[in-house]
N, C-alpha and C. Protein backbone atom coordinates (compact mmCIF):
# COMPACT_ATOMS: atom_id res chain seq x y z
N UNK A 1 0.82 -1.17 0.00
CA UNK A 1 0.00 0.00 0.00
C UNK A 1 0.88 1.25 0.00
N UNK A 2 0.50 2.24 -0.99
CA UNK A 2 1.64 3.28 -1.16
C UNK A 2 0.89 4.23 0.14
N UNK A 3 1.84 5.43 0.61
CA UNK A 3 1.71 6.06 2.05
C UNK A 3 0.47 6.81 1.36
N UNK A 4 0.00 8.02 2.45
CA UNK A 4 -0.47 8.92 2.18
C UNK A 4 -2.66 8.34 1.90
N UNK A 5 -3.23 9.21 2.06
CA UNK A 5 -4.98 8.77 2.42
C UNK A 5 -4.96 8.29 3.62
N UNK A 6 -6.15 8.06 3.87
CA UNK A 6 -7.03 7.36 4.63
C UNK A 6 -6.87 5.87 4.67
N UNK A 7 -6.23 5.35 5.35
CA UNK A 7 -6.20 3.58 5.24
C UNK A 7 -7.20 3.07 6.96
N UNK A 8 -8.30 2.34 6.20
CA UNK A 8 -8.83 1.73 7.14
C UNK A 8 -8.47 0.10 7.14
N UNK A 9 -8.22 -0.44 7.96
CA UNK A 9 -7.85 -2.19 8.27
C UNK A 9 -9.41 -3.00 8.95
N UNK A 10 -9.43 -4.70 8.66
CA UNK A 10 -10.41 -5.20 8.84
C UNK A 10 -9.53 -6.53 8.80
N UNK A 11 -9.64 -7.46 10.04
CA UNK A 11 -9.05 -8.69 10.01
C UNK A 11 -10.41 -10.21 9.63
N UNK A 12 -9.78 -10.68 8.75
CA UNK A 12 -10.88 -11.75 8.63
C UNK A 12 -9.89 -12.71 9.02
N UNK A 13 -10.89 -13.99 9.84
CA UNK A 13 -10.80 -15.30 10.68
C UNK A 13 -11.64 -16.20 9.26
N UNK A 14 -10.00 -17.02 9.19
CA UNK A 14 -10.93 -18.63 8.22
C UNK A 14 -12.05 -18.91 9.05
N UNK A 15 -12.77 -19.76 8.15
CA UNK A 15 -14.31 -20.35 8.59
C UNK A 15 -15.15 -19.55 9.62
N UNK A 16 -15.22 -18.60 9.67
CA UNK A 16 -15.72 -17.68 10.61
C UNK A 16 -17.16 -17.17 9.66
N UNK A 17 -17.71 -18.00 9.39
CA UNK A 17 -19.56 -17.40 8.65
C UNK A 17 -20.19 -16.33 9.33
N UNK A 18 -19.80 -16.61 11.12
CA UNK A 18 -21.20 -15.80 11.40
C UNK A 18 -20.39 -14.68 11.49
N UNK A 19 -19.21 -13.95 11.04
CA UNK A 19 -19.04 -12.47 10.79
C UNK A 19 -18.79 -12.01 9.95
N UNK A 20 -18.82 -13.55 9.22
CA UNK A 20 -17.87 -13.21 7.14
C UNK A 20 -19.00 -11.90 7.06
N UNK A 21 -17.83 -11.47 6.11
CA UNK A 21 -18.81 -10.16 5.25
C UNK A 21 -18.98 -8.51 6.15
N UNK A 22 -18.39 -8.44 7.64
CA UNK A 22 -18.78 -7.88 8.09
C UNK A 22 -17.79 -6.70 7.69
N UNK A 23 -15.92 -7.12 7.40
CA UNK A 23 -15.35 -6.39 6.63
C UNK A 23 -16.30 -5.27 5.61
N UNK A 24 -16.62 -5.83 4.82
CA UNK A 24 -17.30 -5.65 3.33
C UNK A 24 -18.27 -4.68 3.26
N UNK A 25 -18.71 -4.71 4.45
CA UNK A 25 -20.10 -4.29 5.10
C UNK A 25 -19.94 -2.93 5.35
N UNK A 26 -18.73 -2.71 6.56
CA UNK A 26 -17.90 -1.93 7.18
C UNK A 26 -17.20 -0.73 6.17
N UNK A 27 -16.76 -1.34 4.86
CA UNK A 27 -16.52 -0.51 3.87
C UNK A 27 -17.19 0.43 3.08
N UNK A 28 -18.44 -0.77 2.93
CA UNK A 28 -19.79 -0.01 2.07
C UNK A 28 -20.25 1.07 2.38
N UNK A 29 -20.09 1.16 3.94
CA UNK A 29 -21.08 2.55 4.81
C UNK A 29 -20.20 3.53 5.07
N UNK A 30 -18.68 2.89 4.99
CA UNK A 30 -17.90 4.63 5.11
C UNK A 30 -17.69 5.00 4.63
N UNK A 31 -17.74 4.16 2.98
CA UNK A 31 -17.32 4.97 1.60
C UNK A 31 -19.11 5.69 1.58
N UNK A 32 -19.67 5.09 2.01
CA UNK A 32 -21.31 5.88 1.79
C UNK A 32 -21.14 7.22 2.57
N UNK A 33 -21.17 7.30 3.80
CA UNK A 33 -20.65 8.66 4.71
C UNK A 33 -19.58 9.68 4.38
N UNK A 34 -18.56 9.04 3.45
CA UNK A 34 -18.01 10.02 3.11
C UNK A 34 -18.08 10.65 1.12
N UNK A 35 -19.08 10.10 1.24
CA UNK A 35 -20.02 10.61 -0.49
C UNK A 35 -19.36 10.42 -1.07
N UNK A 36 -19.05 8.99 -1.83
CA UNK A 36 -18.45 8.46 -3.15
C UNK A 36 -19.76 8.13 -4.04
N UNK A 37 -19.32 8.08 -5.08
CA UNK A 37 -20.36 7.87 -6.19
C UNK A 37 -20.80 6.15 -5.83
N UNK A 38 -22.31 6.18 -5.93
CA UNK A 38 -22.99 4.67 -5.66
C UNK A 38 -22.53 3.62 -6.44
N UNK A 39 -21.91 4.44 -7.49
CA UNK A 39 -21.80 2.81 -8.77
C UNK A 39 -20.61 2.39 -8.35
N UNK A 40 -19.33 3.28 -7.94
CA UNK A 40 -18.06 3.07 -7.62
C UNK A 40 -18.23 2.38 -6.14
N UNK A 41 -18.96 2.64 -4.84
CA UNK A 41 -18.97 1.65 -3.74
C UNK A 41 -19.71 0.54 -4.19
N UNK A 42 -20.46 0.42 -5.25
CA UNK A 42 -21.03 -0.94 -5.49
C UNK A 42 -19.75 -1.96 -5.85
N UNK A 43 -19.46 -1.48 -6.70
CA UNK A 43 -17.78 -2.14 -7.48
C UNK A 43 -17.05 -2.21 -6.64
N UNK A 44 -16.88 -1.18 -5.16
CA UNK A 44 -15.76 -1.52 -4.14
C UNK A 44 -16.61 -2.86 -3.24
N UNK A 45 -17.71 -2.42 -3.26
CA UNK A 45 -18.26 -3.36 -2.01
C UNK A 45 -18.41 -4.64 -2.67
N UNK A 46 -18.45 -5.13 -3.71
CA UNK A 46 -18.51 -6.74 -4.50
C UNK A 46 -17.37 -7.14 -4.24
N UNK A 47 -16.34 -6.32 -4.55
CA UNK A 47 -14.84 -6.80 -4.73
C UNK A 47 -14.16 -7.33 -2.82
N UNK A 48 -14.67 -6.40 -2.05
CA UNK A 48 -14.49 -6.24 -0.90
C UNK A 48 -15.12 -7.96 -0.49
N UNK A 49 -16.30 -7.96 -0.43
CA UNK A 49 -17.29 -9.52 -0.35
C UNK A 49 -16.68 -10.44 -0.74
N UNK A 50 -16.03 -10.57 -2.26
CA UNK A 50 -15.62 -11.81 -2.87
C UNK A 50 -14.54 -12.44 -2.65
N UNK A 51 -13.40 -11.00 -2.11
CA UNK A 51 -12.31 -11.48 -1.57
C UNK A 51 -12.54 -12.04 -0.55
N UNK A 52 -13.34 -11.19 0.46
CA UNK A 52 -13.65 -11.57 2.24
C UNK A 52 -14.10 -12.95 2.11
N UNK A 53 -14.96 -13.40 1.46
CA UNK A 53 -15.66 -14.49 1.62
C UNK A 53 -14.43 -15.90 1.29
N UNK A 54 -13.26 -15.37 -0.09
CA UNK A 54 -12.31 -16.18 -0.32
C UNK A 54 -11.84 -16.92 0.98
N UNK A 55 -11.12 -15.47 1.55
CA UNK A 55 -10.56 -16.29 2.46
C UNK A 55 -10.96 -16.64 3.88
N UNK A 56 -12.59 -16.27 4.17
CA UNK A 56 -13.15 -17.13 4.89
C UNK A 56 -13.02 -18.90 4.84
N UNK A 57 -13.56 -18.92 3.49
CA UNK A 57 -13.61 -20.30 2.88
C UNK A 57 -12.09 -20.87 2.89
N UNK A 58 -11.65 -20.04 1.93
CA UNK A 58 -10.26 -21.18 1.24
C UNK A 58 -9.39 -20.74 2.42
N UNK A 59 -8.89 -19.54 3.23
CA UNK A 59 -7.73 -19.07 3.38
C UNK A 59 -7.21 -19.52 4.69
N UNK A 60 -6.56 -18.50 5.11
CA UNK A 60 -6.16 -18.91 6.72
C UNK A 60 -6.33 -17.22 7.75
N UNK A 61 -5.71 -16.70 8.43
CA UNK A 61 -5.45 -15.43 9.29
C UNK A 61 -5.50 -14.21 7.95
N UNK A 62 -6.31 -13.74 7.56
CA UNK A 62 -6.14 -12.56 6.86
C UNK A 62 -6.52 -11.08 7.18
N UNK A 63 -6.63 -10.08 6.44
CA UNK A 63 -6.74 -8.58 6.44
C UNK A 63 -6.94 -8.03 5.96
N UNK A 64 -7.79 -7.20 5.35
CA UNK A 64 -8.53 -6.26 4.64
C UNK A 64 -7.93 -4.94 4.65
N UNK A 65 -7.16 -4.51 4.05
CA UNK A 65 -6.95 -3.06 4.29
C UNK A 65 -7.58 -2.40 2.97
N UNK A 66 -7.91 -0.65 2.67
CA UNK A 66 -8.69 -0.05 2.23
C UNK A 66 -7.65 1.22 2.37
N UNK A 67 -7.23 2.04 1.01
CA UNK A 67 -6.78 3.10 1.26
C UNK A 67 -7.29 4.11 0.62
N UNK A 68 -7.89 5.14 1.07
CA UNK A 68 -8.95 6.00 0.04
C UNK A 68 -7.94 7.24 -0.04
N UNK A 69 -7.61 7.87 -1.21
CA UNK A 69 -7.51 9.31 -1.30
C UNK A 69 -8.44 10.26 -2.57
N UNK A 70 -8.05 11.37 -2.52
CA UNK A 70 -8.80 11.71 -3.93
C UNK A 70 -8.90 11.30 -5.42
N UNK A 71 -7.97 10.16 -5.56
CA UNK A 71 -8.08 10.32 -6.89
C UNK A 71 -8.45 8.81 -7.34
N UNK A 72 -7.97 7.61 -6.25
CA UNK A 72 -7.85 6.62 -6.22
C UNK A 72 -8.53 5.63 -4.69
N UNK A 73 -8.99 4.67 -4.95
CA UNK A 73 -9.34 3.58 -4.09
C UNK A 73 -8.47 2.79 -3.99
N UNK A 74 -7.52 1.83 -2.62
CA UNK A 74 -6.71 0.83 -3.41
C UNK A 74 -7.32 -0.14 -1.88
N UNK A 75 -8.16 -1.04 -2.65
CA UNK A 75 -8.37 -2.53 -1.50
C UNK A 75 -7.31 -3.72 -1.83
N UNK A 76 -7.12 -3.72 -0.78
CA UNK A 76 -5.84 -4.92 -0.37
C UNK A 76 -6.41 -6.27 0.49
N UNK A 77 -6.51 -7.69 0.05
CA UNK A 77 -6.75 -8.62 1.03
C UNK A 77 -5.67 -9.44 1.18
N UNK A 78 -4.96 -9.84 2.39
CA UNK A 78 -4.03 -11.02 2.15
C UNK A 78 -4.59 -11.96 3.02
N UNK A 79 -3.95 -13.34 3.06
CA UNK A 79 -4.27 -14.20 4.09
C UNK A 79 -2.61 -15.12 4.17
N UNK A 80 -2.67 -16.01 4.96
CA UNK A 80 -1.34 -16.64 5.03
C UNK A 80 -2.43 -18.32 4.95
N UNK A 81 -3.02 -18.66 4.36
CA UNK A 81 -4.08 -19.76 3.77
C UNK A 81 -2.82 -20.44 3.19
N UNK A 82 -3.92 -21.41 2.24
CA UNK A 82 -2.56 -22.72 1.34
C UNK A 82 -2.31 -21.84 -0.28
N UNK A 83 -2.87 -20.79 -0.63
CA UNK A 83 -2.98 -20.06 -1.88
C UNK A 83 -3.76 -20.43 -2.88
N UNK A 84 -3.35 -20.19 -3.92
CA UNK A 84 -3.87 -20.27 -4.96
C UNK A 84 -2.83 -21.05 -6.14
N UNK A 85 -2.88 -22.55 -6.32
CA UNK A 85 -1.58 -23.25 -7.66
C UNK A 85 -2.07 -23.01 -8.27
N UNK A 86 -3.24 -22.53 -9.63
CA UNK A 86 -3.41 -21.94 -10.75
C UNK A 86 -4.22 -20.54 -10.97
N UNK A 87 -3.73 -19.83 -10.78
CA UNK A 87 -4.25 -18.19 -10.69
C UNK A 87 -5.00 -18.37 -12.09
N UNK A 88 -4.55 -18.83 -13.45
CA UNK A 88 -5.02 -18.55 -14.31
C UNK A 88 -6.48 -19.69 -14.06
N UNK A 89 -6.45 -20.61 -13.95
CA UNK A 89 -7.70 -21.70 -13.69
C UNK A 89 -8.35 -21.03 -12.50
N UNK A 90 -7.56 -20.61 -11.40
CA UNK A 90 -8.97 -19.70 -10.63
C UNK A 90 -10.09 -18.33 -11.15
N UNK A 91 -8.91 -17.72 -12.23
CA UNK A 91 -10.18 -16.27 -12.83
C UNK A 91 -10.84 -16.96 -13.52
N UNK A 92 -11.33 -18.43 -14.23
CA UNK A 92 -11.93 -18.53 -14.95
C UNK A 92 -13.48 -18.87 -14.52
N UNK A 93 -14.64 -17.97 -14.93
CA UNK A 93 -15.99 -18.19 -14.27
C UNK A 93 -16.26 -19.57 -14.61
N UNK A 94 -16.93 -19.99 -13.02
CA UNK A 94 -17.46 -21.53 -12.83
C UNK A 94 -16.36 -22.69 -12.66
N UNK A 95 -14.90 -22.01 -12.57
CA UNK A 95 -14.18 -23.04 -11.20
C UNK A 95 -13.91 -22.67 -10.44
N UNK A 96 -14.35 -23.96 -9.31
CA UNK A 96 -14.58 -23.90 -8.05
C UNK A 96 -13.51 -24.69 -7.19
N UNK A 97 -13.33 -24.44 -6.20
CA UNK A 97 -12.72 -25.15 -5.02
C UNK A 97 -13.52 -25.86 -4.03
N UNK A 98 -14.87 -25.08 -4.23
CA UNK A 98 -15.78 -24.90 -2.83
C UNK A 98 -15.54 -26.67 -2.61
N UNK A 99 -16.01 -26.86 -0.95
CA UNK A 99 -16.40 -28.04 -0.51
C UNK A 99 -17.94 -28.55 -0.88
N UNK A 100 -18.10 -29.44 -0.28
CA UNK A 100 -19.58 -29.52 -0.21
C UNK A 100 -20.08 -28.50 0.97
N UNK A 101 -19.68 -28.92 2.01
CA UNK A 101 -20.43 -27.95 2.35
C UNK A 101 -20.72 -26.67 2.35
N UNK A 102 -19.28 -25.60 1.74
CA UNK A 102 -19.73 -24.99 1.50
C UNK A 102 -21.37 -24.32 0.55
N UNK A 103 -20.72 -25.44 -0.73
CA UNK A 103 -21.93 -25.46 -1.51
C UNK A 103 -23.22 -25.82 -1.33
N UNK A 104 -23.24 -26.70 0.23
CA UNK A 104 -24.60 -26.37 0.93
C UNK A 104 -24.76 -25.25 1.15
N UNK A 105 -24.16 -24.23 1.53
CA UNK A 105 -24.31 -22.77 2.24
C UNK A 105 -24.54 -21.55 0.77
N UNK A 106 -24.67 -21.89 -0.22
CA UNK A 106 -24.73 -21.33 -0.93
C UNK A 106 -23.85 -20.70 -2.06
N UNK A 107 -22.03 -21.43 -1.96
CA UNK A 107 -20.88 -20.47 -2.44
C UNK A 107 -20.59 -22.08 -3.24
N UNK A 108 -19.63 -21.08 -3.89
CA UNK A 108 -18.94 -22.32 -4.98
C UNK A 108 -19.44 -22.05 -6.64
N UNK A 109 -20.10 -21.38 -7.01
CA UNK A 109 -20.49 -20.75 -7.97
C UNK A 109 -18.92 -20.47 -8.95
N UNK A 110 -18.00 -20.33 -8.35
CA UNK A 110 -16.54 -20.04 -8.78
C UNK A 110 -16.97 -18.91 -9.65
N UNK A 111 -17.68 -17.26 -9.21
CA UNK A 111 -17.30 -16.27 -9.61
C UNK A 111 -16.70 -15.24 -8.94
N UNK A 112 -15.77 -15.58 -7.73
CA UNK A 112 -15.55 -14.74 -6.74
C UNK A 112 -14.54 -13.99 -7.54
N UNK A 113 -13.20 -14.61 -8.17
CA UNK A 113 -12.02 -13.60 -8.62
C UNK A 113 -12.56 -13.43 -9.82
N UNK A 114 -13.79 -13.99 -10.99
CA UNK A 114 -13.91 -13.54 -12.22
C UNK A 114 -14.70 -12.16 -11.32
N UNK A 115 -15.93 -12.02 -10.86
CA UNK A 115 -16.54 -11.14 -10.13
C UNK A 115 -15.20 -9.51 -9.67
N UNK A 116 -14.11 -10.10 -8.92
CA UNK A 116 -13.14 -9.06 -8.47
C UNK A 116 -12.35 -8.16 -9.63
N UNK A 117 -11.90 -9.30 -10.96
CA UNK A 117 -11.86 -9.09 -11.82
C UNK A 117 -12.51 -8.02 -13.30
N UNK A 118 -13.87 -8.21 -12.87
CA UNK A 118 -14.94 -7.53 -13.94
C UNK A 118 -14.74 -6.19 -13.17
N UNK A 119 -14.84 -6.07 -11.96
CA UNK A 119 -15.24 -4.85 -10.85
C UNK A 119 -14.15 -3.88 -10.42
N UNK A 120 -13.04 -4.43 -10.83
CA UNK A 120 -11.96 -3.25 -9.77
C UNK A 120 -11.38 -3.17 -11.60
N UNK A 121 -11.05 -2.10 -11.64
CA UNK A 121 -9.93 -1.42 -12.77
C UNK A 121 -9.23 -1.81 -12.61
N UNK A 122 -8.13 -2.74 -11.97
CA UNK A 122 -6.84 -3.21 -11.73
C UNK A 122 -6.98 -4.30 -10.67
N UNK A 123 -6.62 -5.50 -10.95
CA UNK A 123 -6.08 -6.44 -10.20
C UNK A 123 -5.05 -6.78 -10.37
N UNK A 124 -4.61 -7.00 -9.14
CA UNK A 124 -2.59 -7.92 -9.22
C UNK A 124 -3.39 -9.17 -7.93
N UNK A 125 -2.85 -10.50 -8.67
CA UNK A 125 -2.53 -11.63 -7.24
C UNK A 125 -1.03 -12.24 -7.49
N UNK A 126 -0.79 -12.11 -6.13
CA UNK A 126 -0.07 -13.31 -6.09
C UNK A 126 0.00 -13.52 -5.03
N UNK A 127 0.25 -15.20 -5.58
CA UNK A 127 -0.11 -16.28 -5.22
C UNK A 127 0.47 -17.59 -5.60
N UNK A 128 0.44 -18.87 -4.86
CA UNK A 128 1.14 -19.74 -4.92
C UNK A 128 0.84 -21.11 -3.93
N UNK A 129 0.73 -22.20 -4.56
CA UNK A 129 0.87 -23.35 -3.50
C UNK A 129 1.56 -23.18 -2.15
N UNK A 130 0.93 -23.10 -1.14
CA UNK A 130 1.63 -22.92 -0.04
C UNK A 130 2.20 -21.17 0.62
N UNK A 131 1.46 -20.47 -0.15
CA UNK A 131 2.08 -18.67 -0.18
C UNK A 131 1.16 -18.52 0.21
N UNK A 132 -0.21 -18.13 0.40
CA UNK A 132 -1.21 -17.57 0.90
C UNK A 132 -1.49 -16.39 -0.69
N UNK A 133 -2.56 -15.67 -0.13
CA UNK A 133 -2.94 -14.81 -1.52
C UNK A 133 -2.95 -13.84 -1.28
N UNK A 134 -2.34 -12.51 -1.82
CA UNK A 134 -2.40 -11.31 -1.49
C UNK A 134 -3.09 -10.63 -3.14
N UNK A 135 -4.14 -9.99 -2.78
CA UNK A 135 -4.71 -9.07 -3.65
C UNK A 135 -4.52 -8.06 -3.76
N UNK A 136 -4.67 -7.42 -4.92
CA UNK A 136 -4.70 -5.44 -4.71
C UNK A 136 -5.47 -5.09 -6.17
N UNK A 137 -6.74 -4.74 -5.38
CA UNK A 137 -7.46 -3.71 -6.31
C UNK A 137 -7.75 -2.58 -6.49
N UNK A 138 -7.35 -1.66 -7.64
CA UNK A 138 -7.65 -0.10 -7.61
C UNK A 138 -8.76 0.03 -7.84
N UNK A 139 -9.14 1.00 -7.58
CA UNK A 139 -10.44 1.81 -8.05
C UNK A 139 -10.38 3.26 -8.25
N UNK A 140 -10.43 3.81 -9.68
CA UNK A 140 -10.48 5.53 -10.04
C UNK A 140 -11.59 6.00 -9.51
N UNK A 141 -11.08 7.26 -8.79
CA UNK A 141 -12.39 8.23 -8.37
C UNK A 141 -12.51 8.90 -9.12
N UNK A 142 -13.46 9.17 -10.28
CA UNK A 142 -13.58 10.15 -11.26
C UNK A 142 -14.16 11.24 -10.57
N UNK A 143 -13.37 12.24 -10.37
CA UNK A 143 -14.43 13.59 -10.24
C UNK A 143 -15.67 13.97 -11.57
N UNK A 144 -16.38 14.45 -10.86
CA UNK A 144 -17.86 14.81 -11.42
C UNK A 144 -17.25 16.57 -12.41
């Protein structure tokens, strides 16, 4: 994360359902309070969810950080999880990792990184068997 804005932090716990999302949540309403355009927190708040929910599911100890200034958005998730061995086979919509049970719970759809992908102007992962996954998505604030 380069210095300078507003950086807010949010720790997500693997398998932790009953607070997944609360990151995501947390983002949506302060980018709302501090009057960003609705279409741009929609695109932050999907991207924010899909990661959070990643590494609920797949990951291990992770963190949400969020750095807002005027010109730019930059969301950051890492986790120290088992990663990701094919980055290119994970952006592709409809593969999945999920368990079953997740996919009782409703996830596994495998559009979480095509989803992060469509939504942030810039993605970087890396990632690796055994590395955990660190994300970084920009987002342009177009002035009006």
């Amino acid at each position: 994360m380069k210095p300078g804005g507003l950086l807010k932090k949010y720790s997500i716990k693997p398998r932790d359902f009953v607070k997944a999302g609360e990151g995501s949540i947390r983002i949506q309403k302060f980018l709302k309070f501090i009057g960003f355009d609705a279409g741009l927190i929609r695109r932050i708040s999907i991207c924010a969810y899909e990661a959070e929910m990643n590494v609920v599911m797949h990951g291990g100890d992770g963190e949400m950080s969020m750095l807002v200034d005027p010109k730019e958005i930059v969301l950051e998730v890492a986790d120290d999880g088992p990663g990701i061995p094919d980055i290119g086979l994970a952006l592709q919509e409809g593969y999945s990792t999920a368990s079953p049970e997740h996919r009782e719970m409703g996830f596994g759809a495998g559009m979480g990184l095509p989803n992060i992908k469509k939504n942030a102007d810039s993605l970087d992962i890396h990632s690796g068997n055994g590395q955990g996954v660190h994300l970084t998505m920009c987002f342009e604030v177009k002035t009006r």
